[in-house]
PDB file of N, CA and C in Angstrom:
ATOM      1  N   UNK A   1      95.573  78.464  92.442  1.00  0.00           N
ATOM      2  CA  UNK A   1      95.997  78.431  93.847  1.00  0.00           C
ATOM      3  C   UNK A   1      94.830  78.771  94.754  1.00  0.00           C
ATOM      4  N   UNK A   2      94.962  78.126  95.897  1.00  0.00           N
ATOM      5  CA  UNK A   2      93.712  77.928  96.873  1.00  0.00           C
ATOM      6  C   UNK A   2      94.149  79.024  97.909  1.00  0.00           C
ATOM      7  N   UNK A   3      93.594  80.039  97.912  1.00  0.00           N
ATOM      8  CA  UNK A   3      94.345  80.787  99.240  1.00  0.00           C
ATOM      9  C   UNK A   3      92.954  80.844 100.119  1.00  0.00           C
ATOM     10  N   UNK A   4      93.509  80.785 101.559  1.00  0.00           N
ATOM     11  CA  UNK A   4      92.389  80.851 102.414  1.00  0.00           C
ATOM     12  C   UNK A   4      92.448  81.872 103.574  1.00  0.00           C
ATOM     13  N   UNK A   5      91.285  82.914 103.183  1.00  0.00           N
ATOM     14  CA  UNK A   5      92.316  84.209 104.223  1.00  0.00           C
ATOM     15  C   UNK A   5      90.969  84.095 105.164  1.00  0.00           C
ATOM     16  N   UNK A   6      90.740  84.232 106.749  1.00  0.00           N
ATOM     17  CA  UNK A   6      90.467  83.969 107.910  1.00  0.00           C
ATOM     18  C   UNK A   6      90.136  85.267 108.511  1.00  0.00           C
ATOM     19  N   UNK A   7      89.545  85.761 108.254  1.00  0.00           N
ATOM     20  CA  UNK A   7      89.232  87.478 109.234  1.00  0.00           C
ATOM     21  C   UNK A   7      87.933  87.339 109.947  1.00  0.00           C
ATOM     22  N   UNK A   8      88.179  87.412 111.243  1.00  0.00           N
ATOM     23  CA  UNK A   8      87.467  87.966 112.392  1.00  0.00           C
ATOM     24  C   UNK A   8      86.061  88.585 112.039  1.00  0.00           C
ATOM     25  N   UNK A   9      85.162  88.554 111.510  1.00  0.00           N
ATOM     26  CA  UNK A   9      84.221  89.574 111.823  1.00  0.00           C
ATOM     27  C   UNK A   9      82.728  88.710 111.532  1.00  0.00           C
ATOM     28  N   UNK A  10      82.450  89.073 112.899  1.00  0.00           N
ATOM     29  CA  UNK A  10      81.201  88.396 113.389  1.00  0.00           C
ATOM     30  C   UNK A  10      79.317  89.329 112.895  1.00  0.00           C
ATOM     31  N   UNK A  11      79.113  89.175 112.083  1.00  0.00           N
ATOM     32  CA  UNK A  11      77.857  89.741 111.503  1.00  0.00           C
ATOM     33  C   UNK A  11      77.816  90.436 110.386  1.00  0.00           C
ATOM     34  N   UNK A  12      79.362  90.437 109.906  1.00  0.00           N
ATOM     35  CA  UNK A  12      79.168  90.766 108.450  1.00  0.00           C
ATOM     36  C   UNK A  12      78.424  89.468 107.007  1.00  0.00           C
ATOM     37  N   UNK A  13      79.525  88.355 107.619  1.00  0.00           N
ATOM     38  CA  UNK A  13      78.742  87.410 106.810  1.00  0.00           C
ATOM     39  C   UNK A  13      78.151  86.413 107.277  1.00  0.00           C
ATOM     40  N   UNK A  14      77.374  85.072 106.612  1.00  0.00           N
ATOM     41  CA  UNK A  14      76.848  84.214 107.640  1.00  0.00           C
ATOM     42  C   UNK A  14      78.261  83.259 107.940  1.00  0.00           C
ATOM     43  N   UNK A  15      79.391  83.377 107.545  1.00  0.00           N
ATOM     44  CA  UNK A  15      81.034  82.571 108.021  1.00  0.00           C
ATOM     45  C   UNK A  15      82.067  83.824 108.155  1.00  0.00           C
ATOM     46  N   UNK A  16      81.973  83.480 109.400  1.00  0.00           N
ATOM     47  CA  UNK A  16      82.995  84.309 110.144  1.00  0.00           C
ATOM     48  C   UNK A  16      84.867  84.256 108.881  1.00  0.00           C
ATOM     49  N   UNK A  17      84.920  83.139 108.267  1.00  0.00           N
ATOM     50  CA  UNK A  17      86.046  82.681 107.255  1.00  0.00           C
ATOM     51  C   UNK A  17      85.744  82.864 106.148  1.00  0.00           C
ATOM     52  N   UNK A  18      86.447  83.606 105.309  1.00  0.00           N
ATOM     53  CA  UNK A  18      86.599  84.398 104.267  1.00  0.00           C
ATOM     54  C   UNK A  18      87.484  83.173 103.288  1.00  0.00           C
ATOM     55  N   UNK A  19      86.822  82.285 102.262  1.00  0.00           N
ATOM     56  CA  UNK A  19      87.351  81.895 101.566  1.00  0.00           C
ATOM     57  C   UNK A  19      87.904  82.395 100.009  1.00  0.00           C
ATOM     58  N   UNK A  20      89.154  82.792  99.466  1.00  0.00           N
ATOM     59  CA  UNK A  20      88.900  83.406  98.577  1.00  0.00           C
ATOM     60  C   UNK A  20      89.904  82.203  97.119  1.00  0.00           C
ATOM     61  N   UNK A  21      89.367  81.784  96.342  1.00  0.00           N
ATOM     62  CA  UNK A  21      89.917  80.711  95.400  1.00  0.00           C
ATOM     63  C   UNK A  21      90.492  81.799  94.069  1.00  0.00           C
ATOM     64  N   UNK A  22      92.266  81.891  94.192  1.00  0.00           N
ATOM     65  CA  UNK A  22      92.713  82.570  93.113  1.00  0.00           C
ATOM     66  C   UNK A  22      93.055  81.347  91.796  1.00  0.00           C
TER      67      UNK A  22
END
């Protein structure tokens, strides 16, 4: 399952979208 979780945070990574593949 493809889940795609989306969190806000600007300078932690170089994509603001947090892809996570369970």
């Amino acid at each position: 399952m493809a889940l795609k979780i989306r969190l806000a945070r600007a300078g932690s990574k170089k994509r603001p979208y947090y892809h996570i593949v369970v």
